[in-house]
PDB file of N, CA and C in Angstrom:
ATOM      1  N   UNK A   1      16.363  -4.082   6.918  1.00  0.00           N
ATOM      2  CA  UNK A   1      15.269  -3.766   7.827  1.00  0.00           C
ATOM      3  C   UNK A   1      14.311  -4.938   7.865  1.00  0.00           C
ATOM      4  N   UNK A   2      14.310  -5.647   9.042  1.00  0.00           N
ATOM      5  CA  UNK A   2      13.132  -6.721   9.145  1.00  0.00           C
ATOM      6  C   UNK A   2      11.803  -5.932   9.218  1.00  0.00           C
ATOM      7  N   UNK A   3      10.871  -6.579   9.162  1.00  0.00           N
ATOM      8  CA  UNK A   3       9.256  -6.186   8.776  1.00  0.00           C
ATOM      9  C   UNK A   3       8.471  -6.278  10.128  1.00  0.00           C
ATOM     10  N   UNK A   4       9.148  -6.888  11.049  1.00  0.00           N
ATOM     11  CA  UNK A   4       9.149  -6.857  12.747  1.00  0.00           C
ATOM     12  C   UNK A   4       9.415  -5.547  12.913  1.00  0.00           C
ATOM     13  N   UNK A   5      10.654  -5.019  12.607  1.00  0.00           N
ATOM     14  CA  UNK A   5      11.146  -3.654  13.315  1.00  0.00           C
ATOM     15  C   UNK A   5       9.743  -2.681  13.042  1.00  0.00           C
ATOM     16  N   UNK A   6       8.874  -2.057  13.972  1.00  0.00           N
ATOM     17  CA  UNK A   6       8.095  -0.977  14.084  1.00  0.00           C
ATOM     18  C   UNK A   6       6.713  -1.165  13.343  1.00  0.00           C
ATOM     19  N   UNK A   7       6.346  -2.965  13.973  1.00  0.00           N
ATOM     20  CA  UNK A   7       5.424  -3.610  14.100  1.00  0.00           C
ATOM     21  C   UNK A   7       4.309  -2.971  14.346  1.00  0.00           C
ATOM     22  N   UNK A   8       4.378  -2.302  15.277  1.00  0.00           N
ATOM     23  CA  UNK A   8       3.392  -1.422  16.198  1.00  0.00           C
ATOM     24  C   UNK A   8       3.243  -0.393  15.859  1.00  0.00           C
ATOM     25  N   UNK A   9       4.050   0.311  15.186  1.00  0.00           N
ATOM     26  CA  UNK A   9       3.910   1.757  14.834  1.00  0.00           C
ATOM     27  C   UNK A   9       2.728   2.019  14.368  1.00  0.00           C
ATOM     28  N   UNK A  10       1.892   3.086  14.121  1.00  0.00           N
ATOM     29  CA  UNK A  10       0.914   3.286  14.032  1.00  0.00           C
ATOM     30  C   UNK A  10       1.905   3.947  12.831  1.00  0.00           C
ATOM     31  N   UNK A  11       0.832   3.024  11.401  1.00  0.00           N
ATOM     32  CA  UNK A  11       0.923   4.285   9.949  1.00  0.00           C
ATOM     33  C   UNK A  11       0.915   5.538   9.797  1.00  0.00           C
ATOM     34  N   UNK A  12       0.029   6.038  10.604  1.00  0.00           N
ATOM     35  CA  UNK A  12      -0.498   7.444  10.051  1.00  0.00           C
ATOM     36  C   UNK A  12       0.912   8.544  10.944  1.00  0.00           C
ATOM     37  N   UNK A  13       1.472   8.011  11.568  1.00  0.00           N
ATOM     38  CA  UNK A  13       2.722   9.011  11.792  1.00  0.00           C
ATOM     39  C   UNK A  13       3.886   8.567  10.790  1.00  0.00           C
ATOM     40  N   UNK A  14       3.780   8.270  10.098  1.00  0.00           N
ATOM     41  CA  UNK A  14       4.830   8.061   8.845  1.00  0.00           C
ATOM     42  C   UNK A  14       4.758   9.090   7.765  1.00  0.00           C
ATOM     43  N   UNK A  15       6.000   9.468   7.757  1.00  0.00           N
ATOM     44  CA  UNK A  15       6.012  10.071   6.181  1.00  0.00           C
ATOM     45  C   UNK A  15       5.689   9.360   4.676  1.00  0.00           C
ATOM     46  N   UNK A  16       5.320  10.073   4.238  1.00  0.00           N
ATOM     47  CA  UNK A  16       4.758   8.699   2.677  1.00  0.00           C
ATOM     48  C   UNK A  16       6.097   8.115   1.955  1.00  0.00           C
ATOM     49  N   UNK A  17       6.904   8.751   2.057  1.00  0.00           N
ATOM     50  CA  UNK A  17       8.208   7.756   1.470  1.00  0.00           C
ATOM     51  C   UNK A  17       8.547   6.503   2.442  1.00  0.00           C
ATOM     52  N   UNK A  18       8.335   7.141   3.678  1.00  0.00           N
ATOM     53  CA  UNK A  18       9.140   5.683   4.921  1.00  0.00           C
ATOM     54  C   UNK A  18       7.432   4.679   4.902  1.00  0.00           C
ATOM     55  N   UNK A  19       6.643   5.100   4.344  1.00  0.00           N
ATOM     56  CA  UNK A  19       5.156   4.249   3.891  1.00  0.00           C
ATOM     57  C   UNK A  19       5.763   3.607   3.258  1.00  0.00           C
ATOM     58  N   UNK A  20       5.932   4.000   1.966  1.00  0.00           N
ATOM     59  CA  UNK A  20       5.473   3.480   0.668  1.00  0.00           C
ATOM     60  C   UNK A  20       7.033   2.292   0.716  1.00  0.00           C
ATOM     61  N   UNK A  21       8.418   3.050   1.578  1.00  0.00           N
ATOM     62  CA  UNK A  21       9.330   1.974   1.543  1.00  0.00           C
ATOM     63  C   UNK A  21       8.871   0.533   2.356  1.00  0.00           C
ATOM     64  N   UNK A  22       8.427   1.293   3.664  1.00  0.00           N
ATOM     65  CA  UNK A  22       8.096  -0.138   4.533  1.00  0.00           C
ATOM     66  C   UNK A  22       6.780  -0.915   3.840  1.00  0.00           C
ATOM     67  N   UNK A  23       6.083  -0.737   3.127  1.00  0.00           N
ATOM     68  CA  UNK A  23       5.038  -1.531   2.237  1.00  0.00           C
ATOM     69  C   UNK A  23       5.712  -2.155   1.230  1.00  0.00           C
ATOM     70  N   UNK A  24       6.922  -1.728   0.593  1.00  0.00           N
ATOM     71  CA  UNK A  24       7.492  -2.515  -0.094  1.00  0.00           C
ATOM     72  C   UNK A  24       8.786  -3.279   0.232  1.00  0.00           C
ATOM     73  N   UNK A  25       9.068  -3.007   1.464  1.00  0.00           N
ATOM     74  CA  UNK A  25       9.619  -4.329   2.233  1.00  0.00           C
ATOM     75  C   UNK A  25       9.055  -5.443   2.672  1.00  0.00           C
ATOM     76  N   UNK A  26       7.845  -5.303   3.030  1.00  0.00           N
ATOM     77  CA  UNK A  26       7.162  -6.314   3.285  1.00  0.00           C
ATOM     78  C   UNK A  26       6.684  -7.128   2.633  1.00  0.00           C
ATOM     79  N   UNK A  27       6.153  -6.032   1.020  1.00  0.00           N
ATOM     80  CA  UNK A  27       6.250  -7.046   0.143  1.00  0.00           C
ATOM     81  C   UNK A  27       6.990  -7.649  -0.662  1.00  0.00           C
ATOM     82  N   UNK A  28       8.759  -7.361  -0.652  1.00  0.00           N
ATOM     83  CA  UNK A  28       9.494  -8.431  -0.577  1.00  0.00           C
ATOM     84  C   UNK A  28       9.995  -9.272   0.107  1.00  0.00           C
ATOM     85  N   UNK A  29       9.570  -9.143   1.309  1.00  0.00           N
ATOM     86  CA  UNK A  29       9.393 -10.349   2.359  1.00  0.00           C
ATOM     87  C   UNK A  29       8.508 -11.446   1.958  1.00  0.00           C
ATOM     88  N   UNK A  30       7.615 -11.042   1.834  1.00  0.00           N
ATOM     89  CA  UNK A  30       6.264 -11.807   2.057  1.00  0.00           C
ATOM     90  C   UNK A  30       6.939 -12.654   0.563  1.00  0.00           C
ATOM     91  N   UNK A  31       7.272 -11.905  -0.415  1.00  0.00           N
ATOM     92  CA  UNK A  31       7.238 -13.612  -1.992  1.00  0.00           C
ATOM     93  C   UNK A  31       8.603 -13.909  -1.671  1.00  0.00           C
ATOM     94  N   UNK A  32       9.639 -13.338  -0.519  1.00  0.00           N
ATOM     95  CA  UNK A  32      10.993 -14.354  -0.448  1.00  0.00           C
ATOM     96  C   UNK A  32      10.426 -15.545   0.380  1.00  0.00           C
ATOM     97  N   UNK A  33       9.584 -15.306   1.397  1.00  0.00           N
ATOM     98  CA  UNK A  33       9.228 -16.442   1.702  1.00  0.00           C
ATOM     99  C   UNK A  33       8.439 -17.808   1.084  1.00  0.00           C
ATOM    100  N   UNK A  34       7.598 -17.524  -0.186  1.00  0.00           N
ATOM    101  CA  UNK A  34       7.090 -18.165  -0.672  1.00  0.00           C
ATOM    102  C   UNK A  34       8.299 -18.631  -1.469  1.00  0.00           C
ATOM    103  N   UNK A  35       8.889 -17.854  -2.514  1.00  0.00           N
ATOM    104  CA  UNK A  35      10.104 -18.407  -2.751  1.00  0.00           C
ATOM    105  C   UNK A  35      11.012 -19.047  -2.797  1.00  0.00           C
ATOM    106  N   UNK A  36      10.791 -18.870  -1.329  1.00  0.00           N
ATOM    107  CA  UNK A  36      12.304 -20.196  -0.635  1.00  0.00           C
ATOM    108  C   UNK A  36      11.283 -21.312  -0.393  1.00  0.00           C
ATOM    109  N   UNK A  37      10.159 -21.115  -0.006  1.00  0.00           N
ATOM    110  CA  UNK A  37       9.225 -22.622   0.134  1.00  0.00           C
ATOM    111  C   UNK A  37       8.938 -23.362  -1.262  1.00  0.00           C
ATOM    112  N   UNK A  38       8.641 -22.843  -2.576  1.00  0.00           N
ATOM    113  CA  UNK A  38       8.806 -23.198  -3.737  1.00  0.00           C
ATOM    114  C   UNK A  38      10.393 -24.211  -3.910  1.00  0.00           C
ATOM    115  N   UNK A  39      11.860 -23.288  -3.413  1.00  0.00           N
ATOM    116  CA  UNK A  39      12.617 -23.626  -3.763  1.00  0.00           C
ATOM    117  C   UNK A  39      12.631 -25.039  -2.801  1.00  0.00           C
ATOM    118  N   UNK A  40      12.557 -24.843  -1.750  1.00  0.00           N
ATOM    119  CA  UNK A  40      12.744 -25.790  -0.831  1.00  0.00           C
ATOM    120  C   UNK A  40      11.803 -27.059  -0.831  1.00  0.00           C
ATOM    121  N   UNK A  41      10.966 -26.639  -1.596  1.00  0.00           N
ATOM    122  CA  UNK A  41       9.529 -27.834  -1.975  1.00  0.00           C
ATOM    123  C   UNK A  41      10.399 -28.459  -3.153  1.00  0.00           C
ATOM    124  N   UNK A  42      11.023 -28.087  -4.104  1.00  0.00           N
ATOM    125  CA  UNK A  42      11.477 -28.073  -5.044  1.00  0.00           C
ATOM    126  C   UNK A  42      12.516 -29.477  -5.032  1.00  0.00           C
ATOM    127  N   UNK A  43      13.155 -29.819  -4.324  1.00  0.00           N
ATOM    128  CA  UNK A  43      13.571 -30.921  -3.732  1.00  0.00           C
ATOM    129  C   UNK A  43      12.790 -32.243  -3.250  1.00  0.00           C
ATOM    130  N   UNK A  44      11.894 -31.961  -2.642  1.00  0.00           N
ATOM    131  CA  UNK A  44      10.709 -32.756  -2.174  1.00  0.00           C
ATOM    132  C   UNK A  44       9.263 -32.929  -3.285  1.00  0.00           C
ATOM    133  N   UNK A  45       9.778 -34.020  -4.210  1.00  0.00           N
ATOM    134  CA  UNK A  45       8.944 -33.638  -5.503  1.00  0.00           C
ATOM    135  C   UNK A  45       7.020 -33.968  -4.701  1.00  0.00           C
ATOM    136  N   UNK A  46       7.166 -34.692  -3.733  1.00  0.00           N
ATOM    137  CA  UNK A  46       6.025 -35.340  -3.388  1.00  0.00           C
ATOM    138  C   UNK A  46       4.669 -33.967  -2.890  1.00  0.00           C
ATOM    139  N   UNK A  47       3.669 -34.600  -3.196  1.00  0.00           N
ATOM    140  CA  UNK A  47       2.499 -32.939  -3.297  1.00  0.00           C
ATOM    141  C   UNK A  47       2.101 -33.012  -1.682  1.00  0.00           C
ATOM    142  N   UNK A  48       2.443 -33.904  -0.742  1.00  0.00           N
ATOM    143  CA  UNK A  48       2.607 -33.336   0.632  1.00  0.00           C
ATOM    144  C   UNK A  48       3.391 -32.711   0.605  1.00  0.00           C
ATOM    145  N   UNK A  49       4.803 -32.959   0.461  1.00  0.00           N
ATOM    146  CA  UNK A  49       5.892 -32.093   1.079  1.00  0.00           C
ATOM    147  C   UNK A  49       6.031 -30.368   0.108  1.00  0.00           C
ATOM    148  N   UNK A  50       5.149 -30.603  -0.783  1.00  0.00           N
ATOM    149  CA  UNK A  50       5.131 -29.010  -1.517  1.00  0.00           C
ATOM    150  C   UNK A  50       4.067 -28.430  -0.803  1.00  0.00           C
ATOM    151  N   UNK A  51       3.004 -28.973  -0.136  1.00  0.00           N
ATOM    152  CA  UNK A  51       1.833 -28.535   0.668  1.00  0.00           C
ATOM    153  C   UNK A  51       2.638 -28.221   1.814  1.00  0.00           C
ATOM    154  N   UNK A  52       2.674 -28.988   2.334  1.00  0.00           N
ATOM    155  CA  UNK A  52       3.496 -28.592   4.024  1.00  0.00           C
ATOM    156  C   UNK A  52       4.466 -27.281   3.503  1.00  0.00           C
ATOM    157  N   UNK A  53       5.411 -27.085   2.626  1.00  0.00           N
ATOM    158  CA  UNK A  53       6.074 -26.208   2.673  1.00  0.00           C
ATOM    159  C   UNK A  53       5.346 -25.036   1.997  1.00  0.00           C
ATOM    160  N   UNK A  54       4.082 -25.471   1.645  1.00  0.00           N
ATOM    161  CA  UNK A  54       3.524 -23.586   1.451  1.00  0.00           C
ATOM    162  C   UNK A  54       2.941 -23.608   2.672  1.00  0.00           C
ATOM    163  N   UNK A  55       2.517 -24.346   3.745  1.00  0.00           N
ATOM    164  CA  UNK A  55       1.711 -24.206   4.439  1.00  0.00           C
ATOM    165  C   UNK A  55       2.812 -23.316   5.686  1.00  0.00           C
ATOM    166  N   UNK A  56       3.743 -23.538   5.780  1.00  0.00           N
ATOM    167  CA  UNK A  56       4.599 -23.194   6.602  1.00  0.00           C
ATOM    168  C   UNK A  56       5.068 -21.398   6.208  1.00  0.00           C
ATOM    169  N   UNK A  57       5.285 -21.465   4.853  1.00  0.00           N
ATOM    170  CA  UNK A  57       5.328 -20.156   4.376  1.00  0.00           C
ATOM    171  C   UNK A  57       4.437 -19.255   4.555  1.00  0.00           C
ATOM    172  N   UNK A  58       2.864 -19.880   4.632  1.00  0.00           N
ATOM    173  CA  UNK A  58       2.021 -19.147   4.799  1.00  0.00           C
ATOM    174  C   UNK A  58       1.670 -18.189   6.155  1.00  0.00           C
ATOM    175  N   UNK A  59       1.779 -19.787   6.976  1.00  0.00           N
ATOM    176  CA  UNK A  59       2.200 -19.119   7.913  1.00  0.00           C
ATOM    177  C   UNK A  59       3.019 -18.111   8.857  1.00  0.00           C
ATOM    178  N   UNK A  60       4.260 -18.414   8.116  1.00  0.00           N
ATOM    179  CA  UNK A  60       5.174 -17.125   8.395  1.00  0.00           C
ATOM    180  C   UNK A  60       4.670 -15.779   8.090  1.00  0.00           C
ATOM    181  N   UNK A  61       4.358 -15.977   7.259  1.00  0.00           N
ATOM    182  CA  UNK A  61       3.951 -14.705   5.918  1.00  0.00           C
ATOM    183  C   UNK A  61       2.675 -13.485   6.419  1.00  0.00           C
ATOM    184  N   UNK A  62       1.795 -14.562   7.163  1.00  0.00           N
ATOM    185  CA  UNK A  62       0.674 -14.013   7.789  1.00  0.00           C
ATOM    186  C   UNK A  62       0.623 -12.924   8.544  1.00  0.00           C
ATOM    187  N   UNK A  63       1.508 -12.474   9.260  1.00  0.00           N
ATOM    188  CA  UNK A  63       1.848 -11.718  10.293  1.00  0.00           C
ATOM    189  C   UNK A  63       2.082 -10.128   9.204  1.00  0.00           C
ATOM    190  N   UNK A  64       3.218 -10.479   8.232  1.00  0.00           N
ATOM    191  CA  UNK A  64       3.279  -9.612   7.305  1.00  0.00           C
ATOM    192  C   UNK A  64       2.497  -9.362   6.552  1.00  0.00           C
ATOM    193  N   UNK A  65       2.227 -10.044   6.632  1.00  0.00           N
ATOM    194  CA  UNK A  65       0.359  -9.804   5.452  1.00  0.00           C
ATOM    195  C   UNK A  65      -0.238  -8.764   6.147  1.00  0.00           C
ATOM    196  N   UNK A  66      -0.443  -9.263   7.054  1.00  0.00           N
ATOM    197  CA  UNK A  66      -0.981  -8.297   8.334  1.00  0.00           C
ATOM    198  C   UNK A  66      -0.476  -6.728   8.114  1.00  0.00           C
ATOM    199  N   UNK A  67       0.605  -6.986   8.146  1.00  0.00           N
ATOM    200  CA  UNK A  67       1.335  -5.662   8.662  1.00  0.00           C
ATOM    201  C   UNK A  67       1.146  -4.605   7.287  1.00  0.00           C
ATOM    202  N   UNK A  68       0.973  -5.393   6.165  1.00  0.00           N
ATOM    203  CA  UNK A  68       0.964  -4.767   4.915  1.00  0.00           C
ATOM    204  C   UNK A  68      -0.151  -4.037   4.374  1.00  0.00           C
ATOM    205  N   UNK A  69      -1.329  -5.106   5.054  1.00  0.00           N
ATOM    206  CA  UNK A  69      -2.616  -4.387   4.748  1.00  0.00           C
ATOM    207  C   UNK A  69      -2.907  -3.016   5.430  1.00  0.00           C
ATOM    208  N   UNK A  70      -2.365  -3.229   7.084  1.00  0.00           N
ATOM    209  CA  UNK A  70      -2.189  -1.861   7.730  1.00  0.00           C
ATOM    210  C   UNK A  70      -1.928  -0.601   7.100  1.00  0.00           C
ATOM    211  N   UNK A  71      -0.414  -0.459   6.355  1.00  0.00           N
ATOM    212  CA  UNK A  71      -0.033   0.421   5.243  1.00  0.00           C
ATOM    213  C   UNK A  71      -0.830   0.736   4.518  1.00  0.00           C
ATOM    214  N   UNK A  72      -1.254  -0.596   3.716  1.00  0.00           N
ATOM    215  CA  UNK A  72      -2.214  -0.022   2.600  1.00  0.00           C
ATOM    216  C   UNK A  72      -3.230   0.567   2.731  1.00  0.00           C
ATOM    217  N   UNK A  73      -3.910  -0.043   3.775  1.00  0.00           N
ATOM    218  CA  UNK A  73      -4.649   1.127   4.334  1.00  0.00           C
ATOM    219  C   UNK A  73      -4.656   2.412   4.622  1.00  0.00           C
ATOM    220  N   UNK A  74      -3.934   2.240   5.124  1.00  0.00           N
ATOM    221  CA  UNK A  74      -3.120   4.093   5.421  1.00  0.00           C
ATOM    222  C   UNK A  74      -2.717   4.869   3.640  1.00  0.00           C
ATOM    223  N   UNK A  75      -1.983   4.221   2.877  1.00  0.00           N
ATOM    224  CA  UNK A  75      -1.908   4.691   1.678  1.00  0.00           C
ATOM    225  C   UNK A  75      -3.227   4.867   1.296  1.00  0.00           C
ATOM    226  N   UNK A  76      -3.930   4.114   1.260  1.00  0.00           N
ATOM    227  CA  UNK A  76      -5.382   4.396   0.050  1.00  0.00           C
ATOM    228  C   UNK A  76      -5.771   5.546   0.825  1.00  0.00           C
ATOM    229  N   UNK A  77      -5.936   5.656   2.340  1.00  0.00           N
ATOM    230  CA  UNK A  77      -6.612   6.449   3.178  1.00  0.00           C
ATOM    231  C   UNK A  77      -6.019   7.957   2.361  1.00  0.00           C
ATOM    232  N   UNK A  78      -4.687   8.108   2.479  1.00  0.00           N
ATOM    233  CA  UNK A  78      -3.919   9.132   2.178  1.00  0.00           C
ATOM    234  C   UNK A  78      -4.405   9.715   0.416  1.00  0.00           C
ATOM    235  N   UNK A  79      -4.248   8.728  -0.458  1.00  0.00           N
ATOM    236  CA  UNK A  79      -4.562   8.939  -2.053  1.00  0.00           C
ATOM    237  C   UNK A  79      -6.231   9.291  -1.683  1.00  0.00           C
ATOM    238  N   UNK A  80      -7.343   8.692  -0.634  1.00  0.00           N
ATOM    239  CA  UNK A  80      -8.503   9.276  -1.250  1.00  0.00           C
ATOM    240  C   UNK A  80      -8.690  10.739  -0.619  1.00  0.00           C
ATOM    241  N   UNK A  81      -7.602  10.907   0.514  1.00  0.00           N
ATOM    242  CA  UNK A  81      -7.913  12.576   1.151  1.00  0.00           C
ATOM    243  C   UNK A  81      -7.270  14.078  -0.687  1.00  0.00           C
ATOM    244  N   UNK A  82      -6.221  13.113  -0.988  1.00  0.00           N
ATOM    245  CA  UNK A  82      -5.615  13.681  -1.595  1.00  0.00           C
ATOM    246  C   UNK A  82      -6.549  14.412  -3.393  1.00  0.00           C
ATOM    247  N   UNK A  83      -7.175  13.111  -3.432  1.00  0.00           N
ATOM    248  CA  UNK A  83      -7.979  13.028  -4.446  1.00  0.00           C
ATOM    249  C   UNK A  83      -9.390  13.671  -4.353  1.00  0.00           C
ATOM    250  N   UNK A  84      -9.994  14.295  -3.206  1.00  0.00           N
ATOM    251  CA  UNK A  84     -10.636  14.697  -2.842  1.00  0.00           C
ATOM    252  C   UNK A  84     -10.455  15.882  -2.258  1.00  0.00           C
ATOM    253  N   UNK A  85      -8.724  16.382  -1.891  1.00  0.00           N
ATOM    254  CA  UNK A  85      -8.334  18.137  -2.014  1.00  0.00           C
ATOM    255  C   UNK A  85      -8.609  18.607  -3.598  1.00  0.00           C
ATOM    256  N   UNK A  86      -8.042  17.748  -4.376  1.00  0.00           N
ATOM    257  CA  UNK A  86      -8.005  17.947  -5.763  1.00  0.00           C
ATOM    258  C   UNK A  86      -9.032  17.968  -6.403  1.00  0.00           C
ATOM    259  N   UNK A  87     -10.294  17.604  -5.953  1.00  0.00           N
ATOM    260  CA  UNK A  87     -11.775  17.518  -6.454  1.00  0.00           C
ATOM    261  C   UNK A  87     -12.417  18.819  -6.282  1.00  0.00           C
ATOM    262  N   UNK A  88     -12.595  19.353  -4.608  1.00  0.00           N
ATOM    263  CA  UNK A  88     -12.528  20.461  -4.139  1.00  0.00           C
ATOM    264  C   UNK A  88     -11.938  21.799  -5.177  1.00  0.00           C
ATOM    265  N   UNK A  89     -10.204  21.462  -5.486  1.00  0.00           N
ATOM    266  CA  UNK A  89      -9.648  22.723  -6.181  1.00  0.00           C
ATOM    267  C   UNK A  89     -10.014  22.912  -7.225  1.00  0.00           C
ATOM    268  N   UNK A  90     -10.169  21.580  -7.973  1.00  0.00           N
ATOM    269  CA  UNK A  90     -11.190  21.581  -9.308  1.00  0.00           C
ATOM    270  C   UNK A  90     -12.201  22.385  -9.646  1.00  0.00           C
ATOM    271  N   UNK A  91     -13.208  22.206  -8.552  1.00  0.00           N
ATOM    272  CA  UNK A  91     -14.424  22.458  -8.826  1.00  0.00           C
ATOM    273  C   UNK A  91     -14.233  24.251  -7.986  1.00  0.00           C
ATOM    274  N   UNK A  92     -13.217  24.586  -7.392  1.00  0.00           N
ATOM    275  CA  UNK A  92     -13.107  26.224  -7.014  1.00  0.00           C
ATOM    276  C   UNK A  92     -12.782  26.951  -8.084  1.00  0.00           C
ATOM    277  N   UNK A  93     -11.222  26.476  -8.824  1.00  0.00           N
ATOM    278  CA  UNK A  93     -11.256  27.045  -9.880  1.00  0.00           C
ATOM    279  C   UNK A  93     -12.301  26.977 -10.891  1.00  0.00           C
ATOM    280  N   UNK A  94     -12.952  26.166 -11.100  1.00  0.00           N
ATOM    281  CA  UNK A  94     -14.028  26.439 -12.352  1.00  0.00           C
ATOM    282  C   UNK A  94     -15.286  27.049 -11.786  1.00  0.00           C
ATOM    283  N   UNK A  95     -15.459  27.119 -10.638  1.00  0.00           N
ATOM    284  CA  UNK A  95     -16.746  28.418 -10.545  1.00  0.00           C
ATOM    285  C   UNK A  95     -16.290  29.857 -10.622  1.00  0.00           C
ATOM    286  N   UNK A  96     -14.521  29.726  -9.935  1.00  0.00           N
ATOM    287  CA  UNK A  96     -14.161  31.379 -10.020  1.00  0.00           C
ATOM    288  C   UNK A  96     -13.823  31.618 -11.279  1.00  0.00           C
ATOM    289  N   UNK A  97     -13.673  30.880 -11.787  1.00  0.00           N
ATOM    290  CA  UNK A  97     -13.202  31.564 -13.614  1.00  0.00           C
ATOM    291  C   UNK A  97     -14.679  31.281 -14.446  1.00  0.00           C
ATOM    292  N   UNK A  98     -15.358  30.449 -13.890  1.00  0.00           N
ATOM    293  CA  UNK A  98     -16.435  31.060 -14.729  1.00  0.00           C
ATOM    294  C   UNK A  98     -17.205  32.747 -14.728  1.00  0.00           C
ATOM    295  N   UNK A  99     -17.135  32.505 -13.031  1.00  0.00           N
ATOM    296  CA  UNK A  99     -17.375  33.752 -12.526  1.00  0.00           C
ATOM    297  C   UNK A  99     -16.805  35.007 -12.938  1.00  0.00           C
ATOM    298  N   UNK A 100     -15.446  34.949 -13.265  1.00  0.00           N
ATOM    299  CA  UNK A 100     -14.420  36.071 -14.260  1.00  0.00           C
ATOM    300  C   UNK A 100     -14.770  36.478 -15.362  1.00  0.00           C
ATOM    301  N   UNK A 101     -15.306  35.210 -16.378  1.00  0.00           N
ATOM    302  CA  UNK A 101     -15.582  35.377 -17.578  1.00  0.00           C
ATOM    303  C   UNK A 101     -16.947  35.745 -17.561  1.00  0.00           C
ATOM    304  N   UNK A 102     -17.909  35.486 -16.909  1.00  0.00           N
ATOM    305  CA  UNK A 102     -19.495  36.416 -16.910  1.00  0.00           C
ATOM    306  C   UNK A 102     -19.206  37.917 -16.273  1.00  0.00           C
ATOM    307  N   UNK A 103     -18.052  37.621 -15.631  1.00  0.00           N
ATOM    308  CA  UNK A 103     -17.621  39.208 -15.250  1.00  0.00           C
ATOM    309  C   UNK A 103     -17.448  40.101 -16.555  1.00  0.00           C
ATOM    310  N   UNK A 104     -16.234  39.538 -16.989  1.00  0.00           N
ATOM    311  CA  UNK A 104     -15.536  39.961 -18.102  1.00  0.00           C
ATOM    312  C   UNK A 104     -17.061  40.172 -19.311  1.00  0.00           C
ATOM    313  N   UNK A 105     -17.643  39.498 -19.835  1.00  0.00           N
ATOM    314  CA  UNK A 105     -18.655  39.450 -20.778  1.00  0.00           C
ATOM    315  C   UNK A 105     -19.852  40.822 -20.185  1.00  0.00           C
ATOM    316  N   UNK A 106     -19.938  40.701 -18.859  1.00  0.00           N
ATOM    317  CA  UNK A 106     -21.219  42.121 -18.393  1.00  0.00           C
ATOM    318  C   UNK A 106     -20.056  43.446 -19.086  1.00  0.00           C
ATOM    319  N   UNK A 107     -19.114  43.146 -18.132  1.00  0.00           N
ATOM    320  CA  UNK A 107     -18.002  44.805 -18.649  1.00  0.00           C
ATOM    321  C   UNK A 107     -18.068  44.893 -19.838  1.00  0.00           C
ATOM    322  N   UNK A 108     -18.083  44.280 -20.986  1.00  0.00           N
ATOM    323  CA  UNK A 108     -18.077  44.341 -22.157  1.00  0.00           C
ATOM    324  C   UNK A 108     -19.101  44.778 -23.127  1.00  0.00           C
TER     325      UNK A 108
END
């Protein structure tokens, strides 16, 4: 799956597995490209030709960068709704069971 395919898609109609996969395609995109510019600099001992070849990587890379932060966005978005149902249930159960047990303690 290239990191092009469903460029456009808007995150928030994704399921969190086809998220969390396409965020981590991208981010093995994004260090194969640095990768191969390392390797390919790697030949060219001179500190232009290791510059030019991150500079080129970078550039590639940018677009996916792009595309990655999108996700992540959408993930964090998703973990703080989630973390904040769970704050909510928290704090329901411990007023209704307190509420049980001052129940329980008057009957008594």
């Amino acid at each position: 799956m290239s990191a092009q395919t469903g460029a456009s898609d808007d995150p928030r109609g994704l399921s969190n597995g086809e998220l969390e996969r396409r965020y981590a395609a991208l981010h093995r995109e994004v260090f194969a490209l640095y990768e191969s510019a390392q390797g390919g600099a790697g030949a060219d001992t001179t500190r232009e030709g290791t510059d030019a070849a991150h500079r080129q990587a970078q550039a590639r890379a940018q677009p996916l960068v792009e595309q990655a932060r999108r996700l992540h966005e959408e993930r964090v978005r998703r973990l703080r709704r989630r973390a904040r149902r769970w704050w909510w249930a928290t704090g329901a159960i411990t007023v209704t069971g307190t509420a049980l047990v001052l129940w329980l303690i008057a009957r008594g």
